[in-house]
PDB file of N, CA and C in Angstrom:
ATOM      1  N   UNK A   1      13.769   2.442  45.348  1.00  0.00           N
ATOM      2  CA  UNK A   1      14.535   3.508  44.739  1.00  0.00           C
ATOM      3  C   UNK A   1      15.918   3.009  44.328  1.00  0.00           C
ATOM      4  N   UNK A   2      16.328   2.082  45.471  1.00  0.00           N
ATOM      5  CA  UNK A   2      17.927   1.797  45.062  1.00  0.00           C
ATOM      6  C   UNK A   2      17.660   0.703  43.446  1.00  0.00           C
ATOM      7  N   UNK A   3      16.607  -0.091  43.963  1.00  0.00           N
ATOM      8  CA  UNK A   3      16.515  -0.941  43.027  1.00  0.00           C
ATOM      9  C   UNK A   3      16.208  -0.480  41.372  1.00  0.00           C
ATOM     10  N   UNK A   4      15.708   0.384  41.235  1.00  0.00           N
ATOM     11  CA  UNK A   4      15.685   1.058  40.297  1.00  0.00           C
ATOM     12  C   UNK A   4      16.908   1.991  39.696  1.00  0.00           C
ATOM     13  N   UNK A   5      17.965   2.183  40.630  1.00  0.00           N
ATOM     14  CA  UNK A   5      18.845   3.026  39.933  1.00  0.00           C
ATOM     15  C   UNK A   5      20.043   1.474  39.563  1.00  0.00           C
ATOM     16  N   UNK A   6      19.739   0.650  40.023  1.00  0.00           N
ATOM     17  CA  UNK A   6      21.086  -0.952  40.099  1.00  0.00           C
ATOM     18  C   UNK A   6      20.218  -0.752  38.467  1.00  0.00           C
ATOM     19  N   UNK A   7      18.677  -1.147  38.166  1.00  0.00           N
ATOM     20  CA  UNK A   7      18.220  -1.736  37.108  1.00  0.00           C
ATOM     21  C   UNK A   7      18.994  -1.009  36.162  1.00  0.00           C
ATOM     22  N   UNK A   8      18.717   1.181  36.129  1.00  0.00           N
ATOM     23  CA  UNK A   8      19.189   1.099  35.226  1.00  0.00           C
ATOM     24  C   UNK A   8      20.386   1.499  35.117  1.00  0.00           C
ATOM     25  N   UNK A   9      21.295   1.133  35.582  1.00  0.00           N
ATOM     26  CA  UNK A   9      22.954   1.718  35.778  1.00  0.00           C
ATOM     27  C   UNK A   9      23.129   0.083  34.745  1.00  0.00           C
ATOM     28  N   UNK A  10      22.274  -0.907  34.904  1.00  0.00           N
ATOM     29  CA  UNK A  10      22.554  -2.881  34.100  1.00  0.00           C
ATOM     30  C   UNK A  10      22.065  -2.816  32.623  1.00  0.00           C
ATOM     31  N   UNK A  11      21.014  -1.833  32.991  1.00  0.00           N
ATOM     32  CA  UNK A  11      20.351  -1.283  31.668  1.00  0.00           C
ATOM     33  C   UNK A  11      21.157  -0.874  30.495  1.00  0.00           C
ATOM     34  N   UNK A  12      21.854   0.070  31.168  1.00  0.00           N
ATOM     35  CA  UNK A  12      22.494   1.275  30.128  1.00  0.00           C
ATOM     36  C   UNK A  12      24.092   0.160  30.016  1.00  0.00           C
ATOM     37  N   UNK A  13      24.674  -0.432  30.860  1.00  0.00           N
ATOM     38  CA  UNK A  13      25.688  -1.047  30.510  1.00  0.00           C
ATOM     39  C   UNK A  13      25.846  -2.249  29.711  1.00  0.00           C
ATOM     40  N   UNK A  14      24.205  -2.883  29.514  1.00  0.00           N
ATOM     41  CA  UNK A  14      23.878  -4.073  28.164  1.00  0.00           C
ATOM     42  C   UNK A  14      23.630  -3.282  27.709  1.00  0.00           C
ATOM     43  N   UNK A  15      23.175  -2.168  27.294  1.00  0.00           N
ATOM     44  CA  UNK A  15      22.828  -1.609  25.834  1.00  0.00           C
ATOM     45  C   UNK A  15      23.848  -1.393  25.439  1.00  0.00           C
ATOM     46  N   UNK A  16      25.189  -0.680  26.028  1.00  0.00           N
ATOM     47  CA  UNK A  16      26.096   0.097  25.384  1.00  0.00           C
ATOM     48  C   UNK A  16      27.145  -1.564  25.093  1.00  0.00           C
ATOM     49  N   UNK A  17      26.769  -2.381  25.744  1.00  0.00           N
ATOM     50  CA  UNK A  17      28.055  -3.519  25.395  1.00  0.00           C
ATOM     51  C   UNK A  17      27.601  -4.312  24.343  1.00  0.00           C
ATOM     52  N   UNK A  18      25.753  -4.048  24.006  1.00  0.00           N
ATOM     53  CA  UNK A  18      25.334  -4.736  22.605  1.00  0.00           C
ATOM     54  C   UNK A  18      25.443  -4.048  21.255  1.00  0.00           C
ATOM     55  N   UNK A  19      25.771  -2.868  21.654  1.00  0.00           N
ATOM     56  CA  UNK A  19      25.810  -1.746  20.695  1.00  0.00           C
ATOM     57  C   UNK A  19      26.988  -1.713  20.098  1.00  0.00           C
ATOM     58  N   UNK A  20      28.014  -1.459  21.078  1.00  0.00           N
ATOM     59  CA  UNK A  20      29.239  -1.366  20.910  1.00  0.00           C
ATOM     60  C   UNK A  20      29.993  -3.402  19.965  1.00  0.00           C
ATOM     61  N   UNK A  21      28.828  -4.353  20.470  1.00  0.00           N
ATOM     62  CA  UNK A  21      29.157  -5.063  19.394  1.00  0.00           C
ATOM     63  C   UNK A  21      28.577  -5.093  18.398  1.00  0.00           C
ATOM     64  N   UNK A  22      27.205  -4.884  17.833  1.00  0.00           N
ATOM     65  CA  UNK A  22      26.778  -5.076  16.821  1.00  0.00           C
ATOM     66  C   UNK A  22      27.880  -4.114  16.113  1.00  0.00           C
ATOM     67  N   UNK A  23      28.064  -2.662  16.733  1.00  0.00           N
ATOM     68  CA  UNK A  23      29.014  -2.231  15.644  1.00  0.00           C
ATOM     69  C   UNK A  23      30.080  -2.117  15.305  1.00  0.00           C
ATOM     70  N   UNK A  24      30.915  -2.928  16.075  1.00  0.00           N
ATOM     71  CA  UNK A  24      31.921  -4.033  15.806  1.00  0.00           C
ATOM     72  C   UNK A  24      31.703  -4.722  14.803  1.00  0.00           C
ATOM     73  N   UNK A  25      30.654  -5.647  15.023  1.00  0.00           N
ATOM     74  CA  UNK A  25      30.617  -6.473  13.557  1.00  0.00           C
ATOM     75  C   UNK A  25      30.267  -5.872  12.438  1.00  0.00           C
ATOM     76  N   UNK A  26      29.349  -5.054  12.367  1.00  0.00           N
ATOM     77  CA  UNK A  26      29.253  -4.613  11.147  1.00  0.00           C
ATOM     78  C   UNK A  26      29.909  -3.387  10.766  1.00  0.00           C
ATOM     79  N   UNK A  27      31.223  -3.004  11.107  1.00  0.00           N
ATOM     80  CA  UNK A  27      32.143  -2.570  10.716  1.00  0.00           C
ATOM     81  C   UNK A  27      33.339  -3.542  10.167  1.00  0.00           C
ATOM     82  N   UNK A  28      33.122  -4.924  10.368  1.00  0.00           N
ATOM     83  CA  UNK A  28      33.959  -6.239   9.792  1.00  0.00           C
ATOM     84  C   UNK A  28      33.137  -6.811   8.953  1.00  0.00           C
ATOM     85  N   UNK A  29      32.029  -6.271   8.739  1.00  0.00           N
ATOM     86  CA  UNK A  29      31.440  -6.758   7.752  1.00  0.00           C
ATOM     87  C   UNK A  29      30.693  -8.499   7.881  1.00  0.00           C
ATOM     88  N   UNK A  30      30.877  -9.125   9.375  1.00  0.00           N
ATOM     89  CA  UNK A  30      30.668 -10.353   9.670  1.00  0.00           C
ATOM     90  C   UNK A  30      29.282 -10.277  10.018  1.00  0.00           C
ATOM     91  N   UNK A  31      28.379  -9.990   9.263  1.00  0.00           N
ATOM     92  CA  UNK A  31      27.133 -10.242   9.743  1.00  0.00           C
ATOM     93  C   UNK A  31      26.472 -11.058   8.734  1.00  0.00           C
ATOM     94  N   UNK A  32      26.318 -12.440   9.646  1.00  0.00           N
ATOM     95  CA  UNK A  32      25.442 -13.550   8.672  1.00  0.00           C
ATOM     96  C   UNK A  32      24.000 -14.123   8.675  1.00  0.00           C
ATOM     97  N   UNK A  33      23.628 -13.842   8.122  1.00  0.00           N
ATOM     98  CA  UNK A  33      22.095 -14.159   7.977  1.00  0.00           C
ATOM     99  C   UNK A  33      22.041 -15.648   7.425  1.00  0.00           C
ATOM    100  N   UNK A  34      20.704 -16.022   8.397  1.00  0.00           N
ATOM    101  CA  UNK A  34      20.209 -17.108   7.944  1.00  0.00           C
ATOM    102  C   UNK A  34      19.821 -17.146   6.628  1.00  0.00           C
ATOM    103  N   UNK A  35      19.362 -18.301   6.124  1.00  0.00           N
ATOM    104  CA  UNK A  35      18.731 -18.636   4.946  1.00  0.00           C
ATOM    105  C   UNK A  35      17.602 -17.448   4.741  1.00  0.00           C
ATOM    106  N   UNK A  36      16.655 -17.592   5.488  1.00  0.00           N
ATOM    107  CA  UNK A  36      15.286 -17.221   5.903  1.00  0.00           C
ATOM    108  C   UNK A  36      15.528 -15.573   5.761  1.00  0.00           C
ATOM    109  N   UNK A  37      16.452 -14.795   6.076  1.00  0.00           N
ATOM    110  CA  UNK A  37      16.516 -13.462   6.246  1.00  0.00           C
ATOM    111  C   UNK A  37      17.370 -13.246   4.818  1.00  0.00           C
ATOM    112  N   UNK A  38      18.243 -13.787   4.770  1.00  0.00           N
ATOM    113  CA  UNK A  38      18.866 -13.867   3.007  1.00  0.00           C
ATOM    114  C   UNK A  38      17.543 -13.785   2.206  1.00  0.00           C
ATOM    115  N   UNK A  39      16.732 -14.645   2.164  1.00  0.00           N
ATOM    116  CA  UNK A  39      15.625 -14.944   0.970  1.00  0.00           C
ATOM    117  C   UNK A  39      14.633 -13.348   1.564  1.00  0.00           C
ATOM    118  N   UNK A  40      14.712 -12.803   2.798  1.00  0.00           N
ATOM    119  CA  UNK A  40      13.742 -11.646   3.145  1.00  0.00           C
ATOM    120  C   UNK A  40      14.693 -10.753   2.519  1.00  0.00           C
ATOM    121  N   UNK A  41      15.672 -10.490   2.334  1.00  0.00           N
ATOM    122  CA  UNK A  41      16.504  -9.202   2.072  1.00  0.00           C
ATOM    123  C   UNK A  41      16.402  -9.347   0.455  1.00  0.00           C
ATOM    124  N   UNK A  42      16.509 -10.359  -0.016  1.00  0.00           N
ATOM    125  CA  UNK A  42      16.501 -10.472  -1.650  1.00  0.00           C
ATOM    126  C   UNK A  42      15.386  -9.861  -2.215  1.00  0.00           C
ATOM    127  N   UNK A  43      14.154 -10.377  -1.354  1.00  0.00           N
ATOM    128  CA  UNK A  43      12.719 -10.177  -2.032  1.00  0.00           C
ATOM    129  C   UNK A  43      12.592  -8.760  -1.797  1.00  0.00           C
ATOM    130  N   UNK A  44      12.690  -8.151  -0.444  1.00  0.00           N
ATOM    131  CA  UNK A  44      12.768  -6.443  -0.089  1.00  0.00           C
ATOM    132  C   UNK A  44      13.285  -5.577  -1.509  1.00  0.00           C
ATOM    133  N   UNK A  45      14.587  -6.364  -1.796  1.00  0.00           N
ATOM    134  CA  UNK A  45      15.928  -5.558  -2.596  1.00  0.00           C
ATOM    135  C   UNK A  45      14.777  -5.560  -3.881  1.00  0.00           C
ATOM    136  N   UNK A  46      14.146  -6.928  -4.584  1.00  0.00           N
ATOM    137  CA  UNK A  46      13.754  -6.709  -5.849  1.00  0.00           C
ATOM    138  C   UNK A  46      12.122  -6.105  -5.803  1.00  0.00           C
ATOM    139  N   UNK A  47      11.728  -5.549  -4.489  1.00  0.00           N
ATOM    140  CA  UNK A  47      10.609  -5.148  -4.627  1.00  0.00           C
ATOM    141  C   UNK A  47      11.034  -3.503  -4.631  1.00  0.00           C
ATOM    142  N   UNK A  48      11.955  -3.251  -3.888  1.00  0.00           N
ATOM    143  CA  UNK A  48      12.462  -1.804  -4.110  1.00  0.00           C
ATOM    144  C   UNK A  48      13.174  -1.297  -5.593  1.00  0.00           C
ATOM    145  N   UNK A  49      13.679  -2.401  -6.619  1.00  0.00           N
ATOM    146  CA  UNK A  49      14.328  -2.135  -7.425  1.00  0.00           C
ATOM    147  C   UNK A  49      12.909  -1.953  -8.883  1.00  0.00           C
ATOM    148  N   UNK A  50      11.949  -2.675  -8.477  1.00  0.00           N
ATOM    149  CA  UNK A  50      10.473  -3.365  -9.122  1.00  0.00           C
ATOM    150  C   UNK A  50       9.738  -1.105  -8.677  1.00  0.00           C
ATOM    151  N   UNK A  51       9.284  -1.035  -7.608  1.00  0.00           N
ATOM    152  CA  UNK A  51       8.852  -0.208  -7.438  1.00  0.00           C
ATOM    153  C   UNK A  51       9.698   1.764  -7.795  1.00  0.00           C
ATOM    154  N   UNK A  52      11.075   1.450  -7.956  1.00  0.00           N
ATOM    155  CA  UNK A  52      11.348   2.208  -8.526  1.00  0.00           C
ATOM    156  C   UNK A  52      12.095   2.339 -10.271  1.00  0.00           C
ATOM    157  N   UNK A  53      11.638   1.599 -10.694  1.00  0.00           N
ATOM    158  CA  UNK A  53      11.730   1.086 -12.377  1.00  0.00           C
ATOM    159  C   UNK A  53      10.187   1.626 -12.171  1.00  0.00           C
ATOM    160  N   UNK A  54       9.069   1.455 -11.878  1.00  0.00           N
ATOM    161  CA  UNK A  54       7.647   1.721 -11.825  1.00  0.00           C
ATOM    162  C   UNK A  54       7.608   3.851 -11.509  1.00  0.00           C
ATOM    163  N   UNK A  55       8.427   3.805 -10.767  1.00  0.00           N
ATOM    164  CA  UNK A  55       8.208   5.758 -10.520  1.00  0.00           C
ATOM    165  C   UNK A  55       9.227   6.341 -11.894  1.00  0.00           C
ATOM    166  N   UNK A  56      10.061   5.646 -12.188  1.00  0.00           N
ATOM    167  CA  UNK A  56      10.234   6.131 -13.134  1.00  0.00           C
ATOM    168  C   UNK A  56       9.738   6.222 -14.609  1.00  0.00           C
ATOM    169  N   UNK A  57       9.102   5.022 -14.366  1.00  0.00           N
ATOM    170  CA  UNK A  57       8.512   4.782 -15.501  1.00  0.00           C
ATOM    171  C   UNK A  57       7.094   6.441 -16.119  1.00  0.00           C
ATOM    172  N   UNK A  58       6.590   6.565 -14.739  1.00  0.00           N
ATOM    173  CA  UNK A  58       5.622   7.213 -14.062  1.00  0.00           C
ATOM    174  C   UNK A  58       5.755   8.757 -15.055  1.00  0.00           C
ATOM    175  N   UNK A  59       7.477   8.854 -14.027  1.00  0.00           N
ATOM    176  CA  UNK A  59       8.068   9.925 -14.546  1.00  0.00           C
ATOM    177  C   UNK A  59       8.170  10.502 -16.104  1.00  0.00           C
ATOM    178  N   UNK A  60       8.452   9.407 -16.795  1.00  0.00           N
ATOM    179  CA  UNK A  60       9.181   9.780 -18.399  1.00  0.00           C
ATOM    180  C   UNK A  60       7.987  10.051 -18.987  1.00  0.00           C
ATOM    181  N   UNK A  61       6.379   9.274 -18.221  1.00  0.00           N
ATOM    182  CA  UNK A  61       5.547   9.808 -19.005  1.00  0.00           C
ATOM    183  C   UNK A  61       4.799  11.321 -19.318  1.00  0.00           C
TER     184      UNK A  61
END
């Protein structure tokens, strides 16, 4: 029982100290991506920009 309330009292105090940095950084805007996630975010961006040029297209007809 005790051991379970230590886990999550460690629990909740890494979540809130990973949280509290991720949004730190990305309120500074310092978030750097590898190569590998750069080239995933590009391809995402032109498949979302590809698929809605396509609904509109959809649309005008």
């Amino acid at each position: 029982m005790l051991t379970q309330k230590i886990k999550s009292v460690i629990s909740k105090s890494v979540n809130k100290s990973v949280e509290s940095e991720l949004r730190s950084r990305a309120h500074e805007g310092y978030i750097q991506l590898s190569k590998a996630q750069e080239a995933v975010a590009k391809h995402h961006a032109s498949q979302a920009k590809a698929a809605a040029a396509a609904s509109t297209a959809k649309s005008t007809e």
